[in-house]
Protein backbone atom coordinates (compact mmCIF):
# COMPACT_ATOMS: atom_id res chain seq x y z
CA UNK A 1 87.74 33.21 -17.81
CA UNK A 2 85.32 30.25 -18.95
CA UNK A 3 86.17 27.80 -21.43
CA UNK A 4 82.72 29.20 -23.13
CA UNK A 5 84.45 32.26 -23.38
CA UNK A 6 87.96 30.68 -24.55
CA UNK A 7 85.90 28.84 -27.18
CA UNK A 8 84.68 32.10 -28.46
CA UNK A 9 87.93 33.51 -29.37
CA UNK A 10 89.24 30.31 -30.87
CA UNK A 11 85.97 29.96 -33.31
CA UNK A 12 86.19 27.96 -36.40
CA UNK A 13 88.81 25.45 -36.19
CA UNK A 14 87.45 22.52 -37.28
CA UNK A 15 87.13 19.57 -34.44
CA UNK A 16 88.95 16.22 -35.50
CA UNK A 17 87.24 13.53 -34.88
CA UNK A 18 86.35 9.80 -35.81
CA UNK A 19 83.48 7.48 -35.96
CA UNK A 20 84.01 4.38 -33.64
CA UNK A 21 83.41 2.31 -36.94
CA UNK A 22 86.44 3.89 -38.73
CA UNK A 23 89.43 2.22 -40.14
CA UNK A 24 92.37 2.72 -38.90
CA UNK A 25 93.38 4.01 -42.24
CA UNK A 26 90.28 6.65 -41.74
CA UNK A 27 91.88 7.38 -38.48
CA UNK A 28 95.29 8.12 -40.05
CA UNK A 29 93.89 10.20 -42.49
CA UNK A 30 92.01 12.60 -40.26
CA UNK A 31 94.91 12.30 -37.98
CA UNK A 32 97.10 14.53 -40.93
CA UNK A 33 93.92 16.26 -41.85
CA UNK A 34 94.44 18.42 -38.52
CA UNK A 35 97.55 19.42 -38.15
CA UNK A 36 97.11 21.32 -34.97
CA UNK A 37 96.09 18.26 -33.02
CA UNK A 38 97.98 14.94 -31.80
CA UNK A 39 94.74 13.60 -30.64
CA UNK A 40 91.38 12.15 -32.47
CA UNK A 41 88.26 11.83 -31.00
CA UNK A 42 85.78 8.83 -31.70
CA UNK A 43 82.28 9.32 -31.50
CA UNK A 44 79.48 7.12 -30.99
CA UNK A 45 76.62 6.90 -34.11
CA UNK A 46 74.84 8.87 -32.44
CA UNK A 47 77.42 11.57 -31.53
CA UNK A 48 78.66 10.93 -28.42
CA UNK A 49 82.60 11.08 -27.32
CA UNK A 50 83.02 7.84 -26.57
CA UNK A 51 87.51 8.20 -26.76
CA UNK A 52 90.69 9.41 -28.17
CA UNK A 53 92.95 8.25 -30.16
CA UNK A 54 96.28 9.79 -29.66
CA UNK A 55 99.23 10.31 -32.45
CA UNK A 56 101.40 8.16 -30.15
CA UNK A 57 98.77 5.12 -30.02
CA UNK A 58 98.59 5.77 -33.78
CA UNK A 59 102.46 5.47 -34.43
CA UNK A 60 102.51 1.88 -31.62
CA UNK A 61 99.59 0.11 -33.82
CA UNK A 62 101.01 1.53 -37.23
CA UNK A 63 104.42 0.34 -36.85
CA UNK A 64 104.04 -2.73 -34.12
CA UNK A 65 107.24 -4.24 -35.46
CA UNK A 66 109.46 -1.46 -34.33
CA UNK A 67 107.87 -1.97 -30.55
CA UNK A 68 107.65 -5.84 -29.93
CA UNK A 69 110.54 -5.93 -27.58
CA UNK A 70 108.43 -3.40 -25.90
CA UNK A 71 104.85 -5.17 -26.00
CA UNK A 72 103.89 -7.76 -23.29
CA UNK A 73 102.64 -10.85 -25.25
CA UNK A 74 99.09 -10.69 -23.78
CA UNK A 75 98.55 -6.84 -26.27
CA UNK A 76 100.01 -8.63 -29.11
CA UNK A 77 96.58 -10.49 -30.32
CA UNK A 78 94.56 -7.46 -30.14
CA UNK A 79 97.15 -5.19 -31.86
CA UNK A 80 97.15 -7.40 -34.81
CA UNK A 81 93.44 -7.66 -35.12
CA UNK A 82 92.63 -4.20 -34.28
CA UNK A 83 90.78 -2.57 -37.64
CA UNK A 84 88.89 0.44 -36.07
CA UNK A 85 88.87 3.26 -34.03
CA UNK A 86 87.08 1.67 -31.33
CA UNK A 87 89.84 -0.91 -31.29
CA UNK A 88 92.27 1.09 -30.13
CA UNK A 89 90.62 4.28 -29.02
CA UNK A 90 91.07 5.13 -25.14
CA UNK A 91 88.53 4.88 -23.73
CA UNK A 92 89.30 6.76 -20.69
CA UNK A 93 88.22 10.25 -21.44
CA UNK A 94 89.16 14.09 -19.90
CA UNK A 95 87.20 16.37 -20.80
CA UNK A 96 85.86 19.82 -19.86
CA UNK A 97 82.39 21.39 -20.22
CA UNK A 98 81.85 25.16 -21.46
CA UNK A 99 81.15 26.38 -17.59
CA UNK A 100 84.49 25.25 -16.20
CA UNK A 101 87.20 27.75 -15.55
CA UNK A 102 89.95 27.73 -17.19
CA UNK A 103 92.16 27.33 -14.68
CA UNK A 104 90.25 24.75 -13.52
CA UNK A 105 90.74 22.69 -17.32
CA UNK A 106 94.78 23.41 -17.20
CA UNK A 107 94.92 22.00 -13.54
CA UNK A 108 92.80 18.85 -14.78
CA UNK A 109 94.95 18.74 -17.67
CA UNK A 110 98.45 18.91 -15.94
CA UNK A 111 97.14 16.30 -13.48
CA UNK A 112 96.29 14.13 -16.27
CA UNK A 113 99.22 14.78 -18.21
CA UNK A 114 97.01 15.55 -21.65
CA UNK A 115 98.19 18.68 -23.94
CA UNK A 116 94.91 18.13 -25.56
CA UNK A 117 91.54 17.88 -24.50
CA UNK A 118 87.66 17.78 -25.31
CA UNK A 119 84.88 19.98 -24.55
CA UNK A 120 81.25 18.34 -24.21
CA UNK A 121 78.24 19.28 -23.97
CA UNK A 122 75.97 17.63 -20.96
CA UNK A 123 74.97 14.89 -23.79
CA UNK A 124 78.80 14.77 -24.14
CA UNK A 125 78.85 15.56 -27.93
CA UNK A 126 82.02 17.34 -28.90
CA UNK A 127 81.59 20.70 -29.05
CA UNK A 128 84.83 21.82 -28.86
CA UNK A 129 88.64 21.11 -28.48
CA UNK A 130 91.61 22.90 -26.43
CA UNK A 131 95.65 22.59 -26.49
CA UNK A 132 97.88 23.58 -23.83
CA UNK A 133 99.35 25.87 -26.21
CA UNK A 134 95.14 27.16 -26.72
CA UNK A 135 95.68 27.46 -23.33
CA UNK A 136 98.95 29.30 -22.76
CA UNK A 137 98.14 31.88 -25.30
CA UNK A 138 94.73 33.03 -24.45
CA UNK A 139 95.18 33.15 -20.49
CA UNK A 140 98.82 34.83 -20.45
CA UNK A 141 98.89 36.65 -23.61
CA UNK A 142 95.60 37.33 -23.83
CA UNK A 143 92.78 36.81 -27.09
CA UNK A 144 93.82 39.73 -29.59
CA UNK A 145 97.52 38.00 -29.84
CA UNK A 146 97.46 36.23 -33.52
């Protein structure tokens, strides 16, 4: 099975995602907007995936104070001044394209350690995203399970 063809069954969800120029208030809101997603992806004006923004990196900038033991001094400057996606956005992107195999994207995916990721195009425009639970329930249960 493809991720083309996974894509297919999964139809219509919408794709959450960010403009690098949002606020981190923007981000938050599309963040609970999609509630089947711990991950937001920023895109470029004009369209490409540039990063992610995941809930956890969210939750670390959101509430700082509850982390500082945690934070090296040199991350504390740009965690205060951070005001947009692109701030804080990863920019270290996995992604798969429609041709891969699926078994191919959950090996990728395990190695990476991502529940979540994007599917590009060969502009890399988002086109589509996957879970592991996407994932689970399409390649061992198979597509007509609701």
């Amino acid at each position: 099975m493809t991720i083309a063809e996974l894509l297919a069954a999964i139809d219509g969800r919408q794709l959450p995602f960010v403009a690098e120029q949002e606020t981190i208030a923007g981000v938050l809101h599309a963040m609970v907007k999609f509630p089947h997603t711990r991950l937001i992806y920023v895109v470029a004006p004009q369209g490409r995936c540039t990063g992610t923004i995941s809930l956890g990196v969210l939750i670390r900038h959101l509430f700082a104070h509850g982390f500082e033991p945690a934070v090296h001094s040199r991350h504390l400057i740009p965690m205060i001044t951070s005001q947009t996606a692109a701030d804080i956005m990863n920019r270290q992107l996995i992604y798969a394209v429609k041709e891969d195999k699926v078994e191919t994207v959950v090996r990728r995916m395990i190695k990476a350690g991502v529940k979540e990721i994007a599917v590009l195009d060969e502009g890399r425009h988002l086109i589509g995203d996957l879970t592991m639970l996407d994932l689970l329930k399409h390649y061992h249960l198979g597509p007509d399970v609701p």
